[in-house]
C-alpha atoms as a PDB file:
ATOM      1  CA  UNK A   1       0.000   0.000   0.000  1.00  0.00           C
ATOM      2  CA  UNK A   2       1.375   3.274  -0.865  1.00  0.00           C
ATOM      3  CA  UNK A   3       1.463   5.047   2.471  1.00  0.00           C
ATOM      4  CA  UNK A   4       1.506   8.816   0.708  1.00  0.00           C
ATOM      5  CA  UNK A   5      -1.874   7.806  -0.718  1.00  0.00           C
ATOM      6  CA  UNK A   6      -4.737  11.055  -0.020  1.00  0.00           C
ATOM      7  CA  UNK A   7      -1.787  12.849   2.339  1.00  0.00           C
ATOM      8  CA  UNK A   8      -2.869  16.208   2.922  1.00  0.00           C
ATOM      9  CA  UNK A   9      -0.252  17.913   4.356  1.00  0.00           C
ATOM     10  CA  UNK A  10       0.663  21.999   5.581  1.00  0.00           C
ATOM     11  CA  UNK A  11       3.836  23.848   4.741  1.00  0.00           C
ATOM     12  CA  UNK A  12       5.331  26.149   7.168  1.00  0.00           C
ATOM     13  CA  UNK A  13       8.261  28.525   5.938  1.00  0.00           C
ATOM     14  CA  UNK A  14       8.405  32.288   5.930  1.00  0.00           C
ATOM     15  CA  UNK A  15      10.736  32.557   2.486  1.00  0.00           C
ATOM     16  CA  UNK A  16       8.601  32.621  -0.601  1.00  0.00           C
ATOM     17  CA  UNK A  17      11.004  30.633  -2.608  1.00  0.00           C
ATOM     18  CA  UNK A  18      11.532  28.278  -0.269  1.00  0.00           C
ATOM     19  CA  UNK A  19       7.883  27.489   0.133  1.00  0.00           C
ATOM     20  CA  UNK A  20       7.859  27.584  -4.140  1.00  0.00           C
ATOM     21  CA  UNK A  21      10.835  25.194  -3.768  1.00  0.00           C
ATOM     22  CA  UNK A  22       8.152  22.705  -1.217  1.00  0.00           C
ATOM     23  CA  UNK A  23       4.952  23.431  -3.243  1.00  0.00           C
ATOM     24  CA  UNK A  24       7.444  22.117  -6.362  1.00  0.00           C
ATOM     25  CA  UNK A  25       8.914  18.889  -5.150  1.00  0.00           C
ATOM     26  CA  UNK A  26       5.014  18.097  -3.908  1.00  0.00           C
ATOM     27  CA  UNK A  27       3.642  18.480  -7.430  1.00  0.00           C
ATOM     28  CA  UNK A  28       6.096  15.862  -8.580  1.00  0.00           C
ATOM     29  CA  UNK A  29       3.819  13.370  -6.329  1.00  0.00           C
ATOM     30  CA  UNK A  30      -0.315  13.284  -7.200  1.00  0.00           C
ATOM     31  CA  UNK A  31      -1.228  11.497  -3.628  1.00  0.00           C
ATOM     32  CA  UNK A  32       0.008  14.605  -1.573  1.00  0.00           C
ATOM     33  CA  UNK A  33      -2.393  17.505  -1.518  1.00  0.00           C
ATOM     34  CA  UNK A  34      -0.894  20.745   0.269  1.00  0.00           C
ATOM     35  CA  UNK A  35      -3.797  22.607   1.963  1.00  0.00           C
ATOM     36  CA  UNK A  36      -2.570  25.242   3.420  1.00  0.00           C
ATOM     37  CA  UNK A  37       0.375  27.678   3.907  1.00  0.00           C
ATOM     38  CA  UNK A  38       1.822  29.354   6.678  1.00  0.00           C
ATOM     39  CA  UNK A  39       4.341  32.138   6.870  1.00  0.00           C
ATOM     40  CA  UNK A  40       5.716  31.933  10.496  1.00  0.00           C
ATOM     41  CA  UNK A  41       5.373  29.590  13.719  1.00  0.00           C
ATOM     42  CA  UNK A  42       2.333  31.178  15.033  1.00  0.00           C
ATOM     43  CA  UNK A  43      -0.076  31.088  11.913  1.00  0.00           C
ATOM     44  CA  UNK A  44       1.136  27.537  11.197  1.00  0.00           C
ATOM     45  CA  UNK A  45       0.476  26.317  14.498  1.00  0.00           C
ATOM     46  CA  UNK A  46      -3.159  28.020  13.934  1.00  0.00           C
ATOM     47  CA  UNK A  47      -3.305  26.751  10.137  1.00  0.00           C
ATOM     48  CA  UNK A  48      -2.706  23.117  11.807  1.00  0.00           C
ATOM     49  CA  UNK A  49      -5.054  23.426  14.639  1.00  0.00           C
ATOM     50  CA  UNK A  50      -7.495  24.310  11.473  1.00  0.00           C
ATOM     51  CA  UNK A  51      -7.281  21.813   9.106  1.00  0.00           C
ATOM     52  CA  UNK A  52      -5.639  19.030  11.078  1.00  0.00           C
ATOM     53  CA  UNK A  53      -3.449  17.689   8.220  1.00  0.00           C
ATOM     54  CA  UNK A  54      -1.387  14.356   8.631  1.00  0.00           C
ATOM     55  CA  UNK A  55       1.513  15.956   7.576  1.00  0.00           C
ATOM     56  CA  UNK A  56       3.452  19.709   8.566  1.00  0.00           C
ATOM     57  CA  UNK A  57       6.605  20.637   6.449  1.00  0.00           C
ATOM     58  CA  UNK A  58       8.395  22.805   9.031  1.00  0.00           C
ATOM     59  CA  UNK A  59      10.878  25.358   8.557  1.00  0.00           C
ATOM     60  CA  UNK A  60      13.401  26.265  11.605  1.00  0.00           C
ATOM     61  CA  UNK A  61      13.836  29.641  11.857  1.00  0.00           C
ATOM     62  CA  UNK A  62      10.791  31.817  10.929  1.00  0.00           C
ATOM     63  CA  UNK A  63       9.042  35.452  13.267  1.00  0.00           C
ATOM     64  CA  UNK A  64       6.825  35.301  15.956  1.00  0.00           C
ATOM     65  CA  UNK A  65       7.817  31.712  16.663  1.00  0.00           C
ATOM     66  CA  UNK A  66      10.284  29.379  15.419  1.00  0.00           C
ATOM     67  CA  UNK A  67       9.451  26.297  14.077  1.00  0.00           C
ATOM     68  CA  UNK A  68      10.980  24.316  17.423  1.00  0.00           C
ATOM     69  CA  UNK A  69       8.288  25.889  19.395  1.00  0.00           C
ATOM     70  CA  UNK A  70       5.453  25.808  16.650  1.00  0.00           C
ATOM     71  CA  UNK A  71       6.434  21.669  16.439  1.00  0.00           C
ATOM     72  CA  UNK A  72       6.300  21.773  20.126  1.00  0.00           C
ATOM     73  CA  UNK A  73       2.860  23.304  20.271  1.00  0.00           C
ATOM     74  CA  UNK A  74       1.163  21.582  17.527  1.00  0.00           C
ATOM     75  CA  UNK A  75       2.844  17.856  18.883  1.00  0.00           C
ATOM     76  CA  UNK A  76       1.171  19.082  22.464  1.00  0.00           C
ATOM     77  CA  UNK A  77      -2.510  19.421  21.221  1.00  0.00           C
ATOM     78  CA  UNK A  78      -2.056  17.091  18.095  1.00  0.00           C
ATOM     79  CA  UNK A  79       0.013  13.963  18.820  1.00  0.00           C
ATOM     80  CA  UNK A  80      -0.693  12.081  15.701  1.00  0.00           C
ATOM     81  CA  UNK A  81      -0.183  15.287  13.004  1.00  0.00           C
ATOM     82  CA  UNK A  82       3.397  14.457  11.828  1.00  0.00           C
ATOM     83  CA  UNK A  83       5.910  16.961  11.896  1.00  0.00           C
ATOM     84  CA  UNK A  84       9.049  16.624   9.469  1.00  0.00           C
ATOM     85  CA  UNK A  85      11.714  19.673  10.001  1.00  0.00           C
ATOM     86  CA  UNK A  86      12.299  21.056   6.416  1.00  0.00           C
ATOM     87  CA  UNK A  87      15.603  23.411   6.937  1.00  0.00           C
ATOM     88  CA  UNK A  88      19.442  24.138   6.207  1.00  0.00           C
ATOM     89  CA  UNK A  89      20.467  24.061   9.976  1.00  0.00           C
ATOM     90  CA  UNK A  90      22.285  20.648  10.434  1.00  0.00           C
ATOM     91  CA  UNK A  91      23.596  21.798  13.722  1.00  0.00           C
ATOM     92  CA  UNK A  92      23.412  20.287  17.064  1.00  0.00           C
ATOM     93  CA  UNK A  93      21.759  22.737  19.185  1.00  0.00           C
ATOM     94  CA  UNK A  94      18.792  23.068  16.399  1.00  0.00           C
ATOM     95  CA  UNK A  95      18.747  18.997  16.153  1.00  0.00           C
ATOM     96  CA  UNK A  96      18.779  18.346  19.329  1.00  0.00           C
ATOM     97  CA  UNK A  97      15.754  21.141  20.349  1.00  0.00           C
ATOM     98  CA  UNK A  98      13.916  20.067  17.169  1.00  0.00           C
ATOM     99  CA  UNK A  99      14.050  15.870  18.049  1.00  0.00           C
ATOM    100  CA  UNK A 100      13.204  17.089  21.893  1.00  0.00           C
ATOM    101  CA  UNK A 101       9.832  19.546  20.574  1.00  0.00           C
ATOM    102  CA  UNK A 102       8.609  16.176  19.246  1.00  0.00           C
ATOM    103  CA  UNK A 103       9.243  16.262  15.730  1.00  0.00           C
ATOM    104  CA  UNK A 104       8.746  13.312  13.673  1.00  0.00           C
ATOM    105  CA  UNK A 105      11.916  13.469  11.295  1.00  0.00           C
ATOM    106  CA  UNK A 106      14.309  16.167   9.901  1.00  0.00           C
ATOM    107  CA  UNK A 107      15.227  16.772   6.174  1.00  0.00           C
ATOM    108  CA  UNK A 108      17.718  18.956   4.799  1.00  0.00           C
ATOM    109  CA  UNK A 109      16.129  21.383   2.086  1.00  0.00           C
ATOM    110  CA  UNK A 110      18.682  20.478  -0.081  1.00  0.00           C
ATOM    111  CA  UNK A 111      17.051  16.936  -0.412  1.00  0.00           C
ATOM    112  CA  UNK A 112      16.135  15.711  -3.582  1.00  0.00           C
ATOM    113  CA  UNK A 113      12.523  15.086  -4.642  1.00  0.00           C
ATOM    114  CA  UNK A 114      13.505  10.724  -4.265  1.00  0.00           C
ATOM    115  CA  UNK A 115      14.503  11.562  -0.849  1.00  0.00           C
ATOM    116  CA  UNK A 116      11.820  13.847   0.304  1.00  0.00           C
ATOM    117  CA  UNK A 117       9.057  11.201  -0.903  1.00  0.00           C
ATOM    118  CA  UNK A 118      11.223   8.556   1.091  1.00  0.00           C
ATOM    119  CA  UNK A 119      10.957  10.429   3.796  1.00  0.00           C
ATOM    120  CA  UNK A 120       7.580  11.726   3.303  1.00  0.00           C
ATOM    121  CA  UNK A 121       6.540   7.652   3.288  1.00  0.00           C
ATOM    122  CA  UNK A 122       8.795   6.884   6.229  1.00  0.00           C
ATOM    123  CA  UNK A 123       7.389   9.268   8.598  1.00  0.00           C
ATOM    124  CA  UNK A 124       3.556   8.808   8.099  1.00  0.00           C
ATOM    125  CA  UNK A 125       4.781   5.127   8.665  1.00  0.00           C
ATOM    126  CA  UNK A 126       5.800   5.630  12.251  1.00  0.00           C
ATOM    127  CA  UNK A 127       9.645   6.353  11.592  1.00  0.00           C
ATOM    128  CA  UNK A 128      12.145   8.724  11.944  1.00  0.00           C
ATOM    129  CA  UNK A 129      13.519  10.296   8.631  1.00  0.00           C
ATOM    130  CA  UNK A 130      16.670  12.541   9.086  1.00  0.00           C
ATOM    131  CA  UNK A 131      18.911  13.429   6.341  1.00  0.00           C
ATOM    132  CA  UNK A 132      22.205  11.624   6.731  1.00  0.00           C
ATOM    133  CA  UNK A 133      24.532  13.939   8.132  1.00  0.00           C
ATOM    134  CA  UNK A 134      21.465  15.173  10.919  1.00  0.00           C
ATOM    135  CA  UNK A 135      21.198  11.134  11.718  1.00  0.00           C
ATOM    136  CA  UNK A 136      24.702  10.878  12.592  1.00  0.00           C
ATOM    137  CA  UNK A 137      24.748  13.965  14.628  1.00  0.00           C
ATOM    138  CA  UNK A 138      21.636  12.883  16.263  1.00  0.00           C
ATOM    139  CA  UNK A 139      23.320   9.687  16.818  1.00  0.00           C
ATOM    140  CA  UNK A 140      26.809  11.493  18.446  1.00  0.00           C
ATOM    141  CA  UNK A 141      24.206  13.443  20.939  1.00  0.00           C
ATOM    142  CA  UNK A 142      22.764   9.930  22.156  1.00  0.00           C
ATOM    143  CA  UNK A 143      26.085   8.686  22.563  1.00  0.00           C
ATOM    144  CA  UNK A 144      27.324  11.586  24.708  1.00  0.00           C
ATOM    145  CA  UNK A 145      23.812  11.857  27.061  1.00  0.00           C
ATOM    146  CA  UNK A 146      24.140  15.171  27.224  1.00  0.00           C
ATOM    147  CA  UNK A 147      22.486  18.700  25.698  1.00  0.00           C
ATOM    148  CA  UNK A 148      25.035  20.069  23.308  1.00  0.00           C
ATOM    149  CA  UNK A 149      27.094  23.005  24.474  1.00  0.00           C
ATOM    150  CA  UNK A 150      25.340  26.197  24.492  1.00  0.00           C
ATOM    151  CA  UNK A 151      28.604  28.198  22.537  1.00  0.00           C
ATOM    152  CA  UNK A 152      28.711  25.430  19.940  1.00  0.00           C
ATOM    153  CA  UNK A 153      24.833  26.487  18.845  1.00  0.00           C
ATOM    154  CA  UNK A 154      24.449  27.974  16.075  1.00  0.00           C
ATOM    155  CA  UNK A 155      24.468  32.005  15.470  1.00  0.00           C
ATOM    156  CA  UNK A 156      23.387  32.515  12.216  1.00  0.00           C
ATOM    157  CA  UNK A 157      20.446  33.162  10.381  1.00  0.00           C
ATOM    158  CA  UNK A 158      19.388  31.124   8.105  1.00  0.00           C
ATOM    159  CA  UNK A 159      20.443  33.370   5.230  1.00  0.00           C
ATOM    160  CA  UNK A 160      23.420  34.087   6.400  1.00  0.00           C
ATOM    161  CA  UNK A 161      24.426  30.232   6.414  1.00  0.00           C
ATOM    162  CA  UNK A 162      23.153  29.593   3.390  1.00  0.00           C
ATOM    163  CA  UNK A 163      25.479  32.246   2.032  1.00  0.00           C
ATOM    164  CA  UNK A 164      28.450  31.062   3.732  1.00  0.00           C
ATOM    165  CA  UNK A 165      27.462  27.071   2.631  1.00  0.00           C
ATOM    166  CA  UNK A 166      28.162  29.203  -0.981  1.00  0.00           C
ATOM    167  CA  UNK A 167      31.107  30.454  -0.077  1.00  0.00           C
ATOM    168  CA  UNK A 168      32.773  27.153   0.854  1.00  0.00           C
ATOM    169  CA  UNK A 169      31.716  26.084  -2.272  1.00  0.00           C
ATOM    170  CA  UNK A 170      34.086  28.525  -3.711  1.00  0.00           C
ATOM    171  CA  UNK A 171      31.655  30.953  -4.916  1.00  0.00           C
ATOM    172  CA  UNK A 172      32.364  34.634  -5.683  1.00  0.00           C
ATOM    173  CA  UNK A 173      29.788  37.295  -3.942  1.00  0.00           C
ATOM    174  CA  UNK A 174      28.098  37.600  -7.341  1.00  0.00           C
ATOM    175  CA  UNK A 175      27.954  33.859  -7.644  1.00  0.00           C
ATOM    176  CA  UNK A 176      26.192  33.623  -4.435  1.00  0.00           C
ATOM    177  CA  UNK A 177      24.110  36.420  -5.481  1.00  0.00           C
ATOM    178  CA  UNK A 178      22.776  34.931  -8.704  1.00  0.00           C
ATOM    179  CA  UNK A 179      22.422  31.939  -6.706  1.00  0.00           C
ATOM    180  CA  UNK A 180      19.817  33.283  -3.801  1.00  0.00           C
ATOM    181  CA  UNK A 181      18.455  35.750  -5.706  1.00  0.00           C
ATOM    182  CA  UNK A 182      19.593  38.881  -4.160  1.00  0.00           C
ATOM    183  CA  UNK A 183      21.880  41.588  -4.759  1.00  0.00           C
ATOM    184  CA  UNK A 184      25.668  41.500  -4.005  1.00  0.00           C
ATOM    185  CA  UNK A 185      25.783  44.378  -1.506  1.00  0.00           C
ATOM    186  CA  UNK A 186      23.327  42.287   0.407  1.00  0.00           C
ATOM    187  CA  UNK A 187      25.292  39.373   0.141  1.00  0.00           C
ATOM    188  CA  UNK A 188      28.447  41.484   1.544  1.00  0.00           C
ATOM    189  CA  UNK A 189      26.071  42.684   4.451  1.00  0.00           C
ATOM    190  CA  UNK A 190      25.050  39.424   5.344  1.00  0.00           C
ATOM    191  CA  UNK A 191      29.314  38.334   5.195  1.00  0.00           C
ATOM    192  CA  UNK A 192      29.771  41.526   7.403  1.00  0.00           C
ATOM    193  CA  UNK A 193      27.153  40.284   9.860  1.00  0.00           C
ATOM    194  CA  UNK A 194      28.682  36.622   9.818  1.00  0.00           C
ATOM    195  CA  UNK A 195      31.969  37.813  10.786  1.00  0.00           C
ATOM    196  CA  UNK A 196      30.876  39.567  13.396  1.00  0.00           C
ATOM    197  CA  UNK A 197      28.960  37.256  14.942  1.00  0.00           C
ATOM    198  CA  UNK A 198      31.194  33.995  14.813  1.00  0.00           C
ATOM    199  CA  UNK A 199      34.059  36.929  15.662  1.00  0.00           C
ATOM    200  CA  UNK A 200      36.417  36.257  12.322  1.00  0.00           C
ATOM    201  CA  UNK A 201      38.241  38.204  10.054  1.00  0.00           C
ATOM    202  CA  UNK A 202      38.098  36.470   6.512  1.00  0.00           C
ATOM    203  CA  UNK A 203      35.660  33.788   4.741  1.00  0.00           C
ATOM    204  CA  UNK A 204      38.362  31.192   5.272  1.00  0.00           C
ATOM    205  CA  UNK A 205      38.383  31.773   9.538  1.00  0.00           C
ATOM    206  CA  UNK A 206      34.351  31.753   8.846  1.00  0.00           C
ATOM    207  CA  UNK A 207      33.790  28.597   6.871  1.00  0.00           C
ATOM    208  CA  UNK A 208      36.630  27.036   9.120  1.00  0.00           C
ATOM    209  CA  UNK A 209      34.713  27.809  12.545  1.00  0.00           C
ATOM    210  CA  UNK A 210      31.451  27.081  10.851  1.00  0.00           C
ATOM    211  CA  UNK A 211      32.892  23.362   9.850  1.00  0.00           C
ATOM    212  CA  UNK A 212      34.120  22.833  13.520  1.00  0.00           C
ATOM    213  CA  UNK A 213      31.000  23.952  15.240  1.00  0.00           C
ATOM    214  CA  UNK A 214      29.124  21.109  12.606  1.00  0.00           C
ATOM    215  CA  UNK A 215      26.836  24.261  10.744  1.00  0.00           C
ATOM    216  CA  UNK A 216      27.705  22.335   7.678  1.00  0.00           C
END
């Protein structure tokens, strides 16, 4: 039986062209019916509340709530609504929060369509999809027993790591630009902002710290 038959499902993310990118990848797949979008924590936990879908594509960081607390508010009031964490934070602190809210499985947005309707079957099934880099940290914060380190959590906005995952990737500012869709002063705001907040001087020191703190 195909378990994504009739799944009606909610997307939570505050970036149009992320919630494009989700709306896409669900078209590829006739049984899944979105029925509702939300643009931050606090109308998706209403949206849900709503129209009770089996399924909520969450994003992390959103306004007015995040999507650790909207997961743990919906999970509190509707225990069998699935939850699968659709971001580009792979880092402990964010993991660990997100698995602890009561979400149902965690999915890089990066995934491709093959992967999301694996995981999309697997968690209306009663598992646990996590992209595979998430599973092993998940796994290293079993192992160790312990909440990760509050200094090792993750500073940056979601923007601003997707800008410096470009970066490492050798892009140029205008690269990064074309990539995201915005201009390159903004990208060198959001590498001026970066720097200041993981307290380096050059992209190398940033992607470095970034690596060793397990951002990416």
């Amino acid at each position: 039986m195909n378990t994504t038959s009739n799944i009606r499902l909610v997307i939570v993310e505050d970036r149009a062209d992320m919630r494009a990118a989700l709306e896409e990848k669900i078209s590829f797949f006739s049984d899944l019916q979105c029925v509702g979008v939300a643009e931050d924590g606090v109308d998706g936990v209403g949206l849900v509340k709503e129209v009770k879908p089996d399924l909520v594509l969450m994003d992390i960081q959103m306004p007015h709530m995040d999507g650790i607390d909207a997961t743990l508010a919906i999970k509190s009031e509707l225990p069998n609504v699935k939850v699968l964490i659709m971001t580009v934070l792979d880092d402990n602190e964010h993991i660990f929060h997100a698995i602890k809210a009561g979400a149902d499985g965690y999915l890089l947005k990066d995934a491709d369509p093959s992967m999301f309707i694996s995981a999309v079957n697997e968690v209306l099934s009663g598992g646990a999809p996590m992209s595979p880099n998430v599973a092993r940290k998940a796994l290293n914060l079993l192992r160790s027993g312990s909440e990760p380190e509050r200094e090792q959590a993750n500073p940056l906005s979601e923007r601003e790591l997707e800008i410096l995952m470009e970066l490492s990737r050798g892009h140029v500012y205008t690269q990064v630009a074309e990539t995201l869709t915005i201009a390159p002063s903004t990208v060198r705001k959001h590498v001026e902002n970066i720097y200041k907040k993981l307290q380096v001087h050059s992209k190398i020191e940033a992607i470095d710290l970034a690596r060793k703190r397990g951002l990416f």
